[in-house]
N, C-alpha and C. Protein backbone atom coordinates (compact mmCIF):
# COMPACT_ATOMS: atom_id res chain seq x y z
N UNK A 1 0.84 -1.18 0.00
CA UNK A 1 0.00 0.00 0.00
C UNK A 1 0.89 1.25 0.00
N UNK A 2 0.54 2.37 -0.85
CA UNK A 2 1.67 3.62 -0.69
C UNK A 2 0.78 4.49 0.37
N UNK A 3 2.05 4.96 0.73
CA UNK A 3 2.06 5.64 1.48
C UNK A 3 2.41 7.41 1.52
N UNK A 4 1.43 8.60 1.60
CA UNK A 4 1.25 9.79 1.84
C UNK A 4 2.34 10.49 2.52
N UNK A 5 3.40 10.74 1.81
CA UNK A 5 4.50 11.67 2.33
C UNK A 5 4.91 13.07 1.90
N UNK A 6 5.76 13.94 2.56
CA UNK A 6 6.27 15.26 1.92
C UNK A 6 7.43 14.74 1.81
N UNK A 7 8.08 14.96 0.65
CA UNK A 7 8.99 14.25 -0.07
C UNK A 7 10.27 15.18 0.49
N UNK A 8 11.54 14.65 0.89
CA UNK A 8 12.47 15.14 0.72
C UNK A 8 13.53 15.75 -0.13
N UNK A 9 13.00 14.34 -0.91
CA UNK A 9 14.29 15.04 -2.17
C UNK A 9 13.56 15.69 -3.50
N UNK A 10 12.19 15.31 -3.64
CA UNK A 10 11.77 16.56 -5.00
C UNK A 10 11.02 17.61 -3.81
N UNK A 11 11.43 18.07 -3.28
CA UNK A 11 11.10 19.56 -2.87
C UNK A 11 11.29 20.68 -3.58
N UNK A 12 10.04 22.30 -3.15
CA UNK A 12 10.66 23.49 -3.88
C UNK A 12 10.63 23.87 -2.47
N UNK A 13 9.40 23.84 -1.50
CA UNK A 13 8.85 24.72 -0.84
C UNK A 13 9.27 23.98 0.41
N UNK A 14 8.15 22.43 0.57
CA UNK A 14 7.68 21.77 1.69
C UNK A 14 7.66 20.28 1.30
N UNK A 15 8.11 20.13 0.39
CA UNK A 15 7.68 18.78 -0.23
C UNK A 15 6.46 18.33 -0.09
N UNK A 16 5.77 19.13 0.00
CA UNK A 16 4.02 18.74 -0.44
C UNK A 16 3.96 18.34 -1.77
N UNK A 17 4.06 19.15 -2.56
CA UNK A 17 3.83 18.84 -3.95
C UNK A 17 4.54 17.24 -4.41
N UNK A 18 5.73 17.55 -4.10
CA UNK A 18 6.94 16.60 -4.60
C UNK A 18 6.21 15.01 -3.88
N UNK A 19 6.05 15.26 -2.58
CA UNK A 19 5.08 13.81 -2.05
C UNK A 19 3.82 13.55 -2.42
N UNK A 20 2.90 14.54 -3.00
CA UNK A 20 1.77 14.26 -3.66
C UNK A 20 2.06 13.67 -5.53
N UNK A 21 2.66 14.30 -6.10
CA UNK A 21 3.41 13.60 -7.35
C UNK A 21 3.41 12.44 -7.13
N UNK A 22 4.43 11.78 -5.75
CA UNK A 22 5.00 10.41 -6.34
C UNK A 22 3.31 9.67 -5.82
N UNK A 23 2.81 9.95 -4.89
CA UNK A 23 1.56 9.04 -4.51
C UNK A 23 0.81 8.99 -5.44
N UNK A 24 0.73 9.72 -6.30
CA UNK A 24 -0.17 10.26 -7.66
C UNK A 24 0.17 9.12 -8.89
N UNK A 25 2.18 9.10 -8.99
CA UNK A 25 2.74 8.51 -9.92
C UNK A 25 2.26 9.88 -11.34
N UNK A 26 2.89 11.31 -10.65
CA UNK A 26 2.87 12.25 -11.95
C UNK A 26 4.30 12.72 -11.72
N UNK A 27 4.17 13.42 -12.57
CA UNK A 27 5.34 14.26 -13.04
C UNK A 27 5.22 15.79 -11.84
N UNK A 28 6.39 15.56 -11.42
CA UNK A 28 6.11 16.87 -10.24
C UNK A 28 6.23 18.28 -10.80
N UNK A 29 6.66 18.33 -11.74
CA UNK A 29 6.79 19.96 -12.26
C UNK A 29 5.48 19.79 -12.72
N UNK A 30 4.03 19.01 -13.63
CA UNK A 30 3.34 19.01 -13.73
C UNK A 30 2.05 19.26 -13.25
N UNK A 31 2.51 18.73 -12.10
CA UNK A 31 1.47 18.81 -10.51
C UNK A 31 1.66 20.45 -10.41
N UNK A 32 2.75 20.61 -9.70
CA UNK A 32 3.22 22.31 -9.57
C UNK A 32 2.46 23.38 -10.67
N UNK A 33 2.70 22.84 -12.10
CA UNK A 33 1.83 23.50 -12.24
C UNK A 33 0.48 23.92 -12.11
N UNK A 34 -0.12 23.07 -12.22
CA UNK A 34 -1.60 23.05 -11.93
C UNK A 34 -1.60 23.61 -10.55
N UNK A 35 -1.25 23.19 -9.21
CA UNK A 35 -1.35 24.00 -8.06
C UNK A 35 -1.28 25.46 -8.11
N UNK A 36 -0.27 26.03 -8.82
CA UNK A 36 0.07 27.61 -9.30
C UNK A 36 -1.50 27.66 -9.92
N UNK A 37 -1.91 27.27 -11.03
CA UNK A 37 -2.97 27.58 -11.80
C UNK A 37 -4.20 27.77 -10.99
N UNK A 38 -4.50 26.81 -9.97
CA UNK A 38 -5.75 26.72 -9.03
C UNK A 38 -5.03 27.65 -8.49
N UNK A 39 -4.07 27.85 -7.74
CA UNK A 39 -3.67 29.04 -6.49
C UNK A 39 -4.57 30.56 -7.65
N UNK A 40 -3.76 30.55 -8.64
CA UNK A 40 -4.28 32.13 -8.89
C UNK A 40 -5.52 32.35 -9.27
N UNK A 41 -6.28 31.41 -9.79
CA UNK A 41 -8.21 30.83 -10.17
C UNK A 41 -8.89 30.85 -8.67
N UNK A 42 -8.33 30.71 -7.79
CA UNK A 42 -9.19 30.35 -6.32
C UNK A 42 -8.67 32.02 -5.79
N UNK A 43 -7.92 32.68 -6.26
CA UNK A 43 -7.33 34.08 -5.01
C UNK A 43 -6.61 33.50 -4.01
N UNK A 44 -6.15 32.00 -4.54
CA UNK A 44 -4.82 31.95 -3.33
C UNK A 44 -5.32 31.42 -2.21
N UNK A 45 -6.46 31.89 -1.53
CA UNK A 45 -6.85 31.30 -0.14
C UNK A 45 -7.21 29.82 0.17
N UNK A 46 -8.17 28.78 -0.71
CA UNK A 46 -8.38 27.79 -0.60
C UNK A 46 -7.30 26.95 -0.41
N UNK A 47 -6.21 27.32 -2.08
CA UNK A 47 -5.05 26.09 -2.41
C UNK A 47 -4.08 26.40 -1.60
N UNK A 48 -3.54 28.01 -1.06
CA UNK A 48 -2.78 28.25 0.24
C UNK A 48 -3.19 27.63 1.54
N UNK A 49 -4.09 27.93 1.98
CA UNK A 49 -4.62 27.12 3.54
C UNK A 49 -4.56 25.21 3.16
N UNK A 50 -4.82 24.70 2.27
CA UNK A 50 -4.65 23.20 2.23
C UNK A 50 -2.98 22.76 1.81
N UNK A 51 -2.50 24.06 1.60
CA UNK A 51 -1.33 23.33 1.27
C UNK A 51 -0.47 23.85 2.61
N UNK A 52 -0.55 24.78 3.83
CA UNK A 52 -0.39 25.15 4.72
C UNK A 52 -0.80 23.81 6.08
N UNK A 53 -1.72 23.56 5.79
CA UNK A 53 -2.40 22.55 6.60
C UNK A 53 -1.62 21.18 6.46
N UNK A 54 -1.40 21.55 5.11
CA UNK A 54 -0.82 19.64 4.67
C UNK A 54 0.93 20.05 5.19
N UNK A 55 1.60 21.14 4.88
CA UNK A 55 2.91 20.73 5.90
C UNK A 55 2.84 20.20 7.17
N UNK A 56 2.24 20.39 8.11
CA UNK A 56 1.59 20.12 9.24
C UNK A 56 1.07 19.06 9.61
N UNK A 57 0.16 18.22 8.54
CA UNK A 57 -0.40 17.00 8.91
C UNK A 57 0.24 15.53 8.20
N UNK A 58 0.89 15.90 7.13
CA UNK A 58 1.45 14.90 6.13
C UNK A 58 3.17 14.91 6.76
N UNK A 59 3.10 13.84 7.48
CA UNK A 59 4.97 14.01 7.57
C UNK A 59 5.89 13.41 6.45
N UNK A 60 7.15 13.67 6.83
CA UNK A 60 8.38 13.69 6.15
C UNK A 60 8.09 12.50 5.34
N UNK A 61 9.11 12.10 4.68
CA UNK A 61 9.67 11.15 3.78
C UNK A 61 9.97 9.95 5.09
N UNK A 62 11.47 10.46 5.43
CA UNK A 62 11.98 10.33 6.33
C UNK A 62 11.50 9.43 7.46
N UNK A 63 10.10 9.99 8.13
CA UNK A 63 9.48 9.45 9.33
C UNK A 63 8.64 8.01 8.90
N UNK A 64 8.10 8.27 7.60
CA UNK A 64 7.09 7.19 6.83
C UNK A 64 7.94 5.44 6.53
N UNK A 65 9.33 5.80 5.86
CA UNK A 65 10.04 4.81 5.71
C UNK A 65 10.78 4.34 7.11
């Protein structure tokens, strides 16, 4: 079963993105984009607060393995 991590090594920010990619099995600059795209379509507040929330609740790479 996979497992929900913030990725260490494809990080920009928090490795949110980079750990949602691999659980996904996408391309992480791909993902990124689309997050940018919803961030500026939503005013930032929705896709900022869930991606704020998810440093916080989704741990490391690190702790999971």
């Amino acid at each position: 079963m996979k497992k929900l991590f913030r990725s260490e090594t494809d990080r920009k920010v928090a490795g949110v993105v980079g750990g949602l990619a691999e659980y996904l099995n996408m391309d992480a600059s791909l993902l990124r984009i689309i997050t940018v795209i919803l961030f500026i379509c939503s005013t930032g507040v929705p896709v900022g607060l869930i991606y704020i929330i998810w440093i916080f609740v989704v741990p490391n790479e690190g702790d999971v393995k």
